[in-house]
N, C-alpha and C. Protein backbone atom coordinates (compact mmCIF):
# COMPACT_ATOMS: atom_id res chain seq x y z
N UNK A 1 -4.20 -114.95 97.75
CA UNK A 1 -5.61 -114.77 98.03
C UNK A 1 -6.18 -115.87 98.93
N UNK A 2 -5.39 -116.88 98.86
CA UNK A 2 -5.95 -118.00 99.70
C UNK A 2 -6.26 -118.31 100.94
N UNK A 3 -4.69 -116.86 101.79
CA UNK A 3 -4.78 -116.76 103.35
C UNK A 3 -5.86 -115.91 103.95
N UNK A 4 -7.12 -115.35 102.66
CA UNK A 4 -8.19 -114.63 103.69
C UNK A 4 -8.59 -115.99 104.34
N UNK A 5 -8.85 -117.00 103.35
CA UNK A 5 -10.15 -117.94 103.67
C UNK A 5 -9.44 -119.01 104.10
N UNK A 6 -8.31 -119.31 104.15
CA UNK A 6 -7.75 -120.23 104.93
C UNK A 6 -7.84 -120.60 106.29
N UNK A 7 -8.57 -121.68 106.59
CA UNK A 7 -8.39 -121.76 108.06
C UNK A 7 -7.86 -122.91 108.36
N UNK A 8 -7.65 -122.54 110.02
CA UNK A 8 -6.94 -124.08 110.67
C UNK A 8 -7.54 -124.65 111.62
N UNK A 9 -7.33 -125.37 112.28
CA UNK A 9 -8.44 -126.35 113.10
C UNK A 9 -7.17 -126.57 114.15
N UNK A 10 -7.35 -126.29 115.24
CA UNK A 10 -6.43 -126.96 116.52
C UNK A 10 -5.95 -127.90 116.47
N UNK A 11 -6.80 -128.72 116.40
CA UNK A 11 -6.59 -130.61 116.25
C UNK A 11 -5.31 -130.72 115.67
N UNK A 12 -5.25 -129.98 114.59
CA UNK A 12 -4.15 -130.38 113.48
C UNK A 12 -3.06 -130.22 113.86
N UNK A 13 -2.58 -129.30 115.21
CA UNK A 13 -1.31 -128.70 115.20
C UNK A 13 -0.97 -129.63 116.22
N UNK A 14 -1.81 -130.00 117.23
CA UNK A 14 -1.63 -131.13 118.49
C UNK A 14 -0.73 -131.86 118.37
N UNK A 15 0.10 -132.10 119.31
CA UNK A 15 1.86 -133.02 118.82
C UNK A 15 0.54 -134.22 119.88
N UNK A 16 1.55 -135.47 120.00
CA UNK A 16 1.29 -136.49 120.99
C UNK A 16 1.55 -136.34 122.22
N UNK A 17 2.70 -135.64 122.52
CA UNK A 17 2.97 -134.85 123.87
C UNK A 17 1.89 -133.70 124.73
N UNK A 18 1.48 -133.11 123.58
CA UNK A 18 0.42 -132.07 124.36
C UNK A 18 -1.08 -132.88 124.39
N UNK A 19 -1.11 -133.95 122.96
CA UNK A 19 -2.51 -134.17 123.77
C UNK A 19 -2.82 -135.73 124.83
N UNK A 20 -1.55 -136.01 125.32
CA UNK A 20 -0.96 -136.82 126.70
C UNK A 20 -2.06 -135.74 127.76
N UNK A 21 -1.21 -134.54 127.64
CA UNK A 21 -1.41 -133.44 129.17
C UNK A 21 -2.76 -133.44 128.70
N UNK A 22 -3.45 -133.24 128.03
CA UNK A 22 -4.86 -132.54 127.13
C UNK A 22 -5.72 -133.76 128.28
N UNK A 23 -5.23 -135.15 127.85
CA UNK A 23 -6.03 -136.40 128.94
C UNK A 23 -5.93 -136.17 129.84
N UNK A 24 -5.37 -135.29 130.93
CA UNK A 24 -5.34 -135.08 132.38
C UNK A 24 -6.39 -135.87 132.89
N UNK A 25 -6.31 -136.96 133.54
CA UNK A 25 -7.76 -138.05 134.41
C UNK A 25 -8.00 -136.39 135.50
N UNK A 26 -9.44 -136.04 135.76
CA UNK A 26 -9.75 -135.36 136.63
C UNK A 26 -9.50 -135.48 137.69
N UNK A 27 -9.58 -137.10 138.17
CA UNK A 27 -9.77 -137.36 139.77
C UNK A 27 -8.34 -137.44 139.73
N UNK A 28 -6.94 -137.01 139.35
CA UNK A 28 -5.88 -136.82 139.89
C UNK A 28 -5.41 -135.68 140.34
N UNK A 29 -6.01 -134.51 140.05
CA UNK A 29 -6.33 -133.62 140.55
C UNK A 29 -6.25 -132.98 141.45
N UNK A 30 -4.77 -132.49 142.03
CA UNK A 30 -4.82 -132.02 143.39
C UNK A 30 -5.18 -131.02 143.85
N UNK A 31 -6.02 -130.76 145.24
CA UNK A 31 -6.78 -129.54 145.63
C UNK A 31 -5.60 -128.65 145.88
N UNK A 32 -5.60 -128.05 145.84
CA UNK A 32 -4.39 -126.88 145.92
C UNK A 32 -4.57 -125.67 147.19
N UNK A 33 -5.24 -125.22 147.69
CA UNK A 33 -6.21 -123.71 147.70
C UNK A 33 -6.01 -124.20 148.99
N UNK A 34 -5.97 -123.09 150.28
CA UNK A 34 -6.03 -122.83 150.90
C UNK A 34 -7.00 -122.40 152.17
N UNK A 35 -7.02 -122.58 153.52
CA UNK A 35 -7.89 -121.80 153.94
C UNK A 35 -7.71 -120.17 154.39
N UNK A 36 -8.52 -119.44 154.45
CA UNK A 36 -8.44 -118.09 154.36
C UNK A 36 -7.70 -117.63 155.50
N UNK A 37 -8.02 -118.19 156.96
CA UNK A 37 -7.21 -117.86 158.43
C UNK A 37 -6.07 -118.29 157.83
N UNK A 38 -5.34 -118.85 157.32
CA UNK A 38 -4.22 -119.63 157.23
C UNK A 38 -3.18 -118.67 155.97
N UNK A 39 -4.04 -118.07 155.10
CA UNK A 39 -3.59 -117.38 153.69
C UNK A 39 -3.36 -115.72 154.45
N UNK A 40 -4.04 -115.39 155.66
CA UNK A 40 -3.99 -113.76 156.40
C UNK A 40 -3.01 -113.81 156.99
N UNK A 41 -2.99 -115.25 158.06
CA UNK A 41 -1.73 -115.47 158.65
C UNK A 41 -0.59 -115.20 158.08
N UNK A 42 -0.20 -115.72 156.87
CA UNK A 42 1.00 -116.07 156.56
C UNK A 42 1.04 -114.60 155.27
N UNK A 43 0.13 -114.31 155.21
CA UNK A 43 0.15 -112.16 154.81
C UNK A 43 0.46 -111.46 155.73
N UNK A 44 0.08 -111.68 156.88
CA UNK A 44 0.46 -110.76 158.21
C UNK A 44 2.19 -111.28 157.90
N UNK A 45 2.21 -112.00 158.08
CA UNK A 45 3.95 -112.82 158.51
C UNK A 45 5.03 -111.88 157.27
N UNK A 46 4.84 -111.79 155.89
CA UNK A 46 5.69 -111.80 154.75
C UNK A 46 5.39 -110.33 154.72
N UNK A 47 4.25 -109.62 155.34
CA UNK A 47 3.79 -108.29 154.36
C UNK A 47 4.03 -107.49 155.22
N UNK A 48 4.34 -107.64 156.71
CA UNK A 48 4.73 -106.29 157.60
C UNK A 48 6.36 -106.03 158.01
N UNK A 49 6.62 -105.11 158.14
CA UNK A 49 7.86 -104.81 158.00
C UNK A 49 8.62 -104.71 159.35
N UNK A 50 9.07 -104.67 159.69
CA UNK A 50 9.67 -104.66 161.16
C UNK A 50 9.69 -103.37 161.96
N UNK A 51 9.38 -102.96 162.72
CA UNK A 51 9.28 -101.50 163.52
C UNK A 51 10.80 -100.90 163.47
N UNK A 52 11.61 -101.98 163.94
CA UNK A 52 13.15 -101.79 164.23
C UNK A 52 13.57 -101.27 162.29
N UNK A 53 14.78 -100.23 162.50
CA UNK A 53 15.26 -100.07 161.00
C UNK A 53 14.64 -99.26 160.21
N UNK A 54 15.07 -98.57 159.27
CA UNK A 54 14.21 -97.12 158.16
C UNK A 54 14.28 -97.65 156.59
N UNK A 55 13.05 -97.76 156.55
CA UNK A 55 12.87 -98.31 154.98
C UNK A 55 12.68 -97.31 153.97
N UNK A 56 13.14 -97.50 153.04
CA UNK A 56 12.77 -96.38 152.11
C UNK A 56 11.22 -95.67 151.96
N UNK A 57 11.00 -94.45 151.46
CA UNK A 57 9.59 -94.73 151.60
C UNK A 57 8.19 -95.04 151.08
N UNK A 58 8.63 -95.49 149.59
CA UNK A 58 7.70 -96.08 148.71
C UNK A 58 7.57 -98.12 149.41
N UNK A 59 8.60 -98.19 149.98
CA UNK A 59 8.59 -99.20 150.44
C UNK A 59 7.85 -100.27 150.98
N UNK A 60 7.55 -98.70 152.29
CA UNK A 60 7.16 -99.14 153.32
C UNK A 60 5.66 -98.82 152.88
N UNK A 61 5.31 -97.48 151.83
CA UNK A 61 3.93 -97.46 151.67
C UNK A 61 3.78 -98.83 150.84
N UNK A 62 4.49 -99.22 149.97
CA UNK A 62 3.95 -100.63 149.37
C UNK A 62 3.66 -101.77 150.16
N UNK A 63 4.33 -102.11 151.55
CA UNK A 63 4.20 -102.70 152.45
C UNK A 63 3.02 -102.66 153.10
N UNK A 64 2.17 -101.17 153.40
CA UNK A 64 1.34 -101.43 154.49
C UNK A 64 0.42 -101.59 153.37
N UNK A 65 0.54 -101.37 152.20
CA UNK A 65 -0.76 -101.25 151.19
C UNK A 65 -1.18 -102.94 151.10
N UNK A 66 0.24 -103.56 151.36
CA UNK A 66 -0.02 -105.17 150.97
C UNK A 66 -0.58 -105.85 152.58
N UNK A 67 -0.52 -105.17 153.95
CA UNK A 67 -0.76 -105.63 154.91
C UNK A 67 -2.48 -105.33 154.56
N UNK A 68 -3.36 -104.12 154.25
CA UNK A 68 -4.53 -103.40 153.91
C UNK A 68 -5.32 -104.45 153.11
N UNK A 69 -4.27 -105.08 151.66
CA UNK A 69 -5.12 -105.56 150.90
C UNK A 69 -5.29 -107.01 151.49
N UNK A 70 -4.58 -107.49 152.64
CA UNK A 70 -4.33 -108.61 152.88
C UNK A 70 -5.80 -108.94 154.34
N UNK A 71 -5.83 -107.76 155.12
CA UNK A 71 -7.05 -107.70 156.03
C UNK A 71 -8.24 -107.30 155.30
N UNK A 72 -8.39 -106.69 154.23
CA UNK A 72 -9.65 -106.52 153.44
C UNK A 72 -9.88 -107.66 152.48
N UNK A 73 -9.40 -108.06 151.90
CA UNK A 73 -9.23 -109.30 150.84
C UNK A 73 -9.37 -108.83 149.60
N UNK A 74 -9.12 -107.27 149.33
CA UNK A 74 -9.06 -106.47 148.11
C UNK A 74 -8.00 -105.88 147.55
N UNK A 75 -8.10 -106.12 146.28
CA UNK A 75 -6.76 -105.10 145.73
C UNK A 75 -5.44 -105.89 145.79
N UNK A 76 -5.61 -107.27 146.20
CA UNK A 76 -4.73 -107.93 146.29
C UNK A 76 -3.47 -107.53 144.93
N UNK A 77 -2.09 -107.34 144.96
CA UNK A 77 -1.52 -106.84 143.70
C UNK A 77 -0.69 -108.26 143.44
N UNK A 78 -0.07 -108.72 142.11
CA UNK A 78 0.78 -109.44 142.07
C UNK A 78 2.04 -109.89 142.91
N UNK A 79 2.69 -108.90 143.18
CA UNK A 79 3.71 -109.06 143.84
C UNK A 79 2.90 -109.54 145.42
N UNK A 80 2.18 -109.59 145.94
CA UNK A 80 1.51 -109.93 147.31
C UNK A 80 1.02 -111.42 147.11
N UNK A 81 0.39 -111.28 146.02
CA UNK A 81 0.07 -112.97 145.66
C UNK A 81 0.77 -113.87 145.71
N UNK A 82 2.15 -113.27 144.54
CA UNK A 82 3.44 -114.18 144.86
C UNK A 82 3.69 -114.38 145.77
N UNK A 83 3.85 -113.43 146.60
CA UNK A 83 4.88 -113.46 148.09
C UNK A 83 3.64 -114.90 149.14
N UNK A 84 2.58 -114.64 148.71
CA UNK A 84 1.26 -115.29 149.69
C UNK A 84 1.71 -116.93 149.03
N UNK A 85 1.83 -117.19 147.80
CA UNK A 85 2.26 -118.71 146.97
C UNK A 85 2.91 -119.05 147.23
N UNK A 86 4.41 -117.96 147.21
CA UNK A 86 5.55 -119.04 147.82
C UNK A 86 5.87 -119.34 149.24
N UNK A 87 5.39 -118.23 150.33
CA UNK A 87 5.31 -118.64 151.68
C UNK A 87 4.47 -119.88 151.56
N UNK A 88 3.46 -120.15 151.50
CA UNK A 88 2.62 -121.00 151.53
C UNK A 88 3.18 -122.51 151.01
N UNK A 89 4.09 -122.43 150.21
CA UNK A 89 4.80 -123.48 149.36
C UNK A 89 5.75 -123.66 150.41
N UNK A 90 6.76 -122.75 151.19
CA UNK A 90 7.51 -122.85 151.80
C UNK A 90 6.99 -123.49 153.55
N UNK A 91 6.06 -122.95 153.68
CA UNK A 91 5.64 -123.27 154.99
C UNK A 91 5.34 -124.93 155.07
N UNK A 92 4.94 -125.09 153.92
CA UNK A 92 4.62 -126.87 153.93
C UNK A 92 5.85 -127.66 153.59
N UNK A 93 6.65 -127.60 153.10
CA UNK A 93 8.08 -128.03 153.10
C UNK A 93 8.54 -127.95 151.98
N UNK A 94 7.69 -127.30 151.22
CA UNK A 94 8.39 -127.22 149.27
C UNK A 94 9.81 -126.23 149.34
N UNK A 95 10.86 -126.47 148.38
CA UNK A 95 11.66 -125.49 147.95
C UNK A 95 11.49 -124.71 147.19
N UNK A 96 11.83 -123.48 147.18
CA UNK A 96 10.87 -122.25 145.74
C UNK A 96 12.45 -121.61 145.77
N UNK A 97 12.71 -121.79 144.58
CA UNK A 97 13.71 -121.10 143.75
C UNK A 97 13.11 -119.96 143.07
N UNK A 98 13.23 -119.14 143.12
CA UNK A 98 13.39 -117.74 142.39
C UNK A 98 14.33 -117.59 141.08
N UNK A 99 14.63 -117.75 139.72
CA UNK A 99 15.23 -117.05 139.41
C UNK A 99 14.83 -115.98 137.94
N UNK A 100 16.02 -115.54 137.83
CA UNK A 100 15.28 -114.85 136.78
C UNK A 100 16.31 -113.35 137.39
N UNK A 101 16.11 -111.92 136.35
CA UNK A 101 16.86 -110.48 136.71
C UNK A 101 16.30 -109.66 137.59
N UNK A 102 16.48 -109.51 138.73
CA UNK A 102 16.46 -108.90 139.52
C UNK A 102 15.45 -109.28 140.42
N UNK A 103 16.11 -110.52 140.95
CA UNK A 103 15.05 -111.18 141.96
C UNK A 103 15.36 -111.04 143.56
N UNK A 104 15.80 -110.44 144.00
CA UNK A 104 15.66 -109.76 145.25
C UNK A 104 14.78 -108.49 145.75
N UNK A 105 15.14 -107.34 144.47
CA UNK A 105 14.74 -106.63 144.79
C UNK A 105 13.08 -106.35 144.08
N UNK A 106 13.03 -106.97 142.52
CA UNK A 106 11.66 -107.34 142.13
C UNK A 106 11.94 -106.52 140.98
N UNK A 107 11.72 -106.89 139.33
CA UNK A 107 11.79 -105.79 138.55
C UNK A 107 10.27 -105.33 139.16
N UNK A 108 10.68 -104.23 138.32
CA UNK A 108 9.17 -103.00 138.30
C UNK A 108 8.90 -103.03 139.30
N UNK A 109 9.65 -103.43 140.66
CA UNK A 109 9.54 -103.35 142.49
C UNK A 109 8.02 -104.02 142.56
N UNK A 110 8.32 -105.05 142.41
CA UNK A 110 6.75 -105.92 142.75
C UNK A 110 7.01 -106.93 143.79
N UNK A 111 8.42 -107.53 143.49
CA UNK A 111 9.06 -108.50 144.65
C UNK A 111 9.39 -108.11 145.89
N UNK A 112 10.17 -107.50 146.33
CA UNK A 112 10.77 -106.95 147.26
C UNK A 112 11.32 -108.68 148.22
N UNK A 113 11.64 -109.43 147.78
CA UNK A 113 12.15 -110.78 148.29
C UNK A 113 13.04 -110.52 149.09
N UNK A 114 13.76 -109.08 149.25
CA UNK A 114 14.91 -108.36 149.79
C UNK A 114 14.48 -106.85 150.05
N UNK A 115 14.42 -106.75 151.73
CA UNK A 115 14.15 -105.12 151.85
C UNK A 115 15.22 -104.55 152.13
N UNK A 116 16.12 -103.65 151.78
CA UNK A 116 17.14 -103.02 152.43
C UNK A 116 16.43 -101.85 153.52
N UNK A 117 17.62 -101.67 154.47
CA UNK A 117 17.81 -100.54 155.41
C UNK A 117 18.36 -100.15 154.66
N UNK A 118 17.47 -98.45 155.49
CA UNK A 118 18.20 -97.04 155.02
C UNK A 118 18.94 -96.41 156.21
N UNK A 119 18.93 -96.79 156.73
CA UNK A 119 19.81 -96.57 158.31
C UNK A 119 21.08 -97.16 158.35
N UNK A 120 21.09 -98.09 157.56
CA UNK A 120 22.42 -99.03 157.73
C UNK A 120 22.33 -100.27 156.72
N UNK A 121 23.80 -100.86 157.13
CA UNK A 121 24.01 -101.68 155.65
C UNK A 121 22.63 -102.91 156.38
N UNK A 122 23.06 -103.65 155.01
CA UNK A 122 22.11 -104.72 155.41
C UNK A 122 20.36 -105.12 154.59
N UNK A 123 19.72 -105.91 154.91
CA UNK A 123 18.50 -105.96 154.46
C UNK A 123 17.59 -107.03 154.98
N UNK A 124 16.27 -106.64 155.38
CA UNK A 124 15.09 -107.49 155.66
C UNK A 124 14.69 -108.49 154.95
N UNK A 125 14.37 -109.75 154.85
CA UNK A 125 14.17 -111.35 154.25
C UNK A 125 12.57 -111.50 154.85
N UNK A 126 11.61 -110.90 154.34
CA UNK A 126 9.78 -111.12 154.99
C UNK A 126 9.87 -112.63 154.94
N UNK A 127 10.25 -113.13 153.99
CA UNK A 127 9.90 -114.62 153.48
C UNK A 127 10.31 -115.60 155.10
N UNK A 128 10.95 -114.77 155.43
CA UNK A 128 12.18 -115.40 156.59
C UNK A 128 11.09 -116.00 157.65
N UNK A 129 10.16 -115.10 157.69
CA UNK A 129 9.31 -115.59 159.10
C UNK A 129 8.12 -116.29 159.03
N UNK A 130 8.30 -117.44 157.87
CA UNK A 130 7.11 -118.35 157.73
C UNK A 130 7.74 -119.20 158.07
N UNK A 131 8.70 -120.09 158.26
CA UNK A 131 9.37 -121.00 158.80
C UNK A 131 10.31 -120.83 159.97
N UNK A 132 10.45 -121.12 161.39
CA UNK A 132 11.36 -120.79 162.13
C UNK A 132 12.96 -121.17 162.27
């Protein structure tokens, strides 16, 4: 009967390790964020697909849907965000490891980190053309 009225208080569970991070000083704080010409750019770069080569065709509609949400600034989907974070990480000189099951092609096709041709063997790398 005791666990209706039993309660707990946060405080209590706090190790010394979490409430270290909990002190975060504000002013260390790095700005992170982007400017917007700079975040379209590098959406134009990762989100259009190449004229050359035949993509499947949910593909390519997921593609132009992410070029659409990327000139409107709507509808942005996960998999576009990602792709917009880690170019952006990559373009400044960070390394971005991926891992995890099925990271080329994206579970639930959200990644697409890897486009194959349907014309021929092989496959498209978007990520490829933020750095030369």
């Amino acid at each position: 009967m005791n666990s209706k009225n039993l309660q707990y208080k946060a405080e209590d569970w706090v190790t010394d390790e979490w409430a270290e991070i909990m002190q975060i000083d504000q002013k260390e704080a790095i700005i992170s964020g982007i400017k917007e010409s700079r975040l379209r750019s590098i959406g134009k770069a990762v989100c259009t697909l190449p004229s050359e080569g035949n993509f499947h065709r949910l593909i390519t509609k997921i593609f132009n849907a992410r070029v659409e949400s990327i000139s409107s600034g709507k509808h942005i989907d996960w998999g576009t965000a990602e792709a917009l974070a880690m170019a952006s990480l990559i373009q400044d000189g960070f390394k971005v490891r991926i891992s995890g099951q099925d990271v080329e092609r994206g579970t639930f096709s959200h990644r697409h980190a890897h486009v194959f041709y349907q014309d021929r063997n092989g496959y498209y790398i978007p990520i490829d053309n933020i750095v030369p």
